[in-house]
C-alpha atoms as a PDB file:
ATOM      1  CA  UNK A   1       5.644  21.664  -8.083  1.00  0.00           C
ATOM      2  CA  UNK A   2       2.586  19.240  -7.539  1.00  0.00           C
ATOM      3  CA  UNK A   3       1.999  15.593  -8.569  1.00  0.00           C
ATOM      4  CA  UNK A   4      -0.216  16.866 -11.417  1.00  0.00           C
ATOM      5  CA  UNK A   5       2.535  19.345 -13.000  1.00  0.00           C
ATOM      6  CA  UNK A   6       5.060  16.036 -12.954  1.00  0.00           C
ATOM      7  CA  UNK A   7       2.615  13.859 -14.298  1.00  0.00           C
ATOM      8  CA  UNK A   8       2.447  16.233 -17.392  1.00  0.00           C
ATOM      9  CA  UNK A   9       5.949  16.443 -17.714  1.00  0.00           C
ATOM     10  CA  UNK A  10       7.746  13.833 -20.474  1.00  0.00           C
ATOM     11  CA  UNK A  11       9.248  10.555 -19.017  1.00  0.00           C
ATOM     12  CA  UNK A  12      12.541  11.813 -19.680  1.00  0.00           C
ATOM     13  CA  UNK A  13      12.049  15.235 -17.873  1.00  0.00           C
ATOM     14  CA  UNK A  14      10.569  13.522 -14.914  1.00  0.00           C
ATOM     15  CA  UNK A  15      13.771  10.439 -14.800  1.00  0.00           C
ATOM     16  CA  UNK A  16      16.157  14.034 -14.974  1.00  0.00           C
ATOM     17  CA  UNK A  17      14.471  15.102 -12.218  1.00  0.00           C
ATOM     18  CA  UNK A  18      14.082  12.427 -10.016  1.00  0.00           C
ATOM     19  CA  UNK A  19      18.259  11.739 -10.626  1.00  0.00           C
ATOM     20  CA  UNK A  20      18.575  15.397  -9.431  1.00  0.00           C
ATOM     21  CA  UNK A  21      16.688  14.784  -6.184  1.00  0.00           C
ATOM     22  CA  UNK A  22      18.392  11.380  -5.128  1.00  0.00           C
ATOM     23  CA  UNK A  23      21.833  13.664  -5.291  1.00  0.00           C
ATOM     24  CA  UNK A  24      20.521  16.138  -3.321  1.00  0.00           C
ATOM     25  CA  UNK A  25      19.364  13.161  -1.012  1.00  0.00           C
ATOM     26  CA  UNK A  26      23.023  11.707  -1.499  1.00  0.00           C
ATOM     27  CA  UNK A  27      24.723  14.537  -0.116  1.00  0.00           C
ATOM     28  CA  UNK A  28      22.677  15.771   2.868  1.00  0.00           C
ATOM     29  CA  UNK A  29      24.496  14.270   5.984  1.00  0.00           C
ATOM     30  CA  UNK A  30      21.192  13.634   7.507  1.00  0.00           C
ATOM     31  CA  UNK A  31      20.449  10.287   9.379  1.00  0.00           C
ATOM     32  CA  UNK A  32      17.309   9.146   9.524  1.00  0.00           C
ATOM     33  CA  UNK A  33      15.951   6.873  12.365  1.00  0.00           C
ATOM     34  CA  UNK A  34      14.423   3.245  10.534  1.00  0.00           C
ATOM     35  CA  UNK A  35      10.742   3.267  11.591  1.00  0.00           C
ATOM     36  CA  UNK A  36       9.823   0.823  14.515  1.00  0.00           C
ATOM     37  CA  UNK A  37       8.199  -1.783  12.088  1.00  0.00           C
ATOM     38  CA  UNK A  38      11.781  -2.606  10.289  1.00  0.00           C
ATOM     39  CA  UNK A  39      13.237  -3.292  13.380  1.00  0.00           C
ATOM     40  CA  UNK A  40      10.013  -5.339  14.404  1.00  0.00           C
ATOM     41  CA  UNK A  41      10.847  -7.449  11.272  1.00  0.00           C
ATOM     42  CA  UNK A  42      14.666  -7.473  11.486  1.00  0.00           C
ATOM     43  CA  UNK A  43      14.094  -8.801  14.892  1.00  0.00           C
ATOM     44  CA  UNK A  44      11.552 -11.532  13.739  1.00  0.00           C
ATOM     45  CA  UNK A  45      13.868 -12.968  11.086  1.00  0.00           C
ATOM     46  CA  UNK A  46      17.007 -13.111  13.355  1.00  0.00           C
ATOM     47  CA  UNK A  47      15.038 -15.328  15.816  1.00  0.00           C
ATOM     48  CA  UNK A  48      14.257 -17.621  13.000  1.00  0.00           C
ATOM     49  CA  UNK A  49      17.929 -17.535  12.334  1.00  0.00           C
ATOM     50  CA  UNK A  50      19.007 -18.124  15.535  1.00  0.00           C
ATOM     51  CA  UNK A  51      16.675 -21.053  16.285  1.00  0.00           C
ATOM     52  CA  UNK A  52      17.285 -22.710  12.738  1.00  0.00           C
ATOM     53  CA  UNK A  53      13.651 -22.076  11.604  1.00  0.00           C
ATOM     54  CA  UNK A  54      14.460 -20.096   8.913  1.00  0.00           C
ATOM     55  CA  UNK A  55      14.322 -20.648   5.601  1.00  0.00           C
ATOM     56  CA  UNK A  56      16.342 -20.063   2.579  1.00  0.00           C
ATOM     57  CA  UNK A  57      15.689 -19.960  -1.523  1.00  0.00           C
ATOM     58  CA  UNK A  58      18.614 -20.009  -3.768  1.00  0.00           C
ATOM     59  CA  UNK A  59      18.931 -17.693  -6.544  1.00  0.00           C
ATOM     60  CA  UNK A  60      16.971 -20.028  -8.656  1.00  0.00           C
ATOM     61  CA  UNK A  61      13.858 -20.521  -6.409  1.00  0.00           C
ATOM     62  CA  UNK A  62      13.542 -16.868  -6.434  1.00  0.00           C
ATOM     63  CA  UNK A  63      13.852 -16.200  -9.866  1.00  0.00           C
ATOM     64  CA  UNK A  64      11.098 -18.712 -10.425  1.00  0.00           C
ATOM     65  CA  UNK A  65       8.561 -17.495  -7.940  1.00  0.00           C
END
């Protein structure tokens, strides 16, 4: 099936469809590896934590941004 056949399918055809893939995804026992970049940022952000330089917005502040 290519990106143009899905496109011409109706919303609710494609949302069916894309349920029926996650579950497929849900129930393969595969692990995948996070890319190098995520654990570039994960690293960045626990050195702000660590050295109190980090910054935090409460549930409000983020709404409003």
């Amino acid at each position: 099936m290519t990106v143009a056949e899905i496109k011409e399918m109706p919303v609710n055809q494609r949302i069916v469809l894309m349920e029926e893939l996650w579950d497929t995804l849900c129930h393969d026992n595969v692990e995948l590896e996070s890319p190098p970049w995520h654990k570039e940022i994960l690293d960045e952000r626990m050195e702000l934590i660590n050295s109190g330089k980090a910054e935090y917005l409460t549930i409000e502040q983020l709404k409003s941004r």
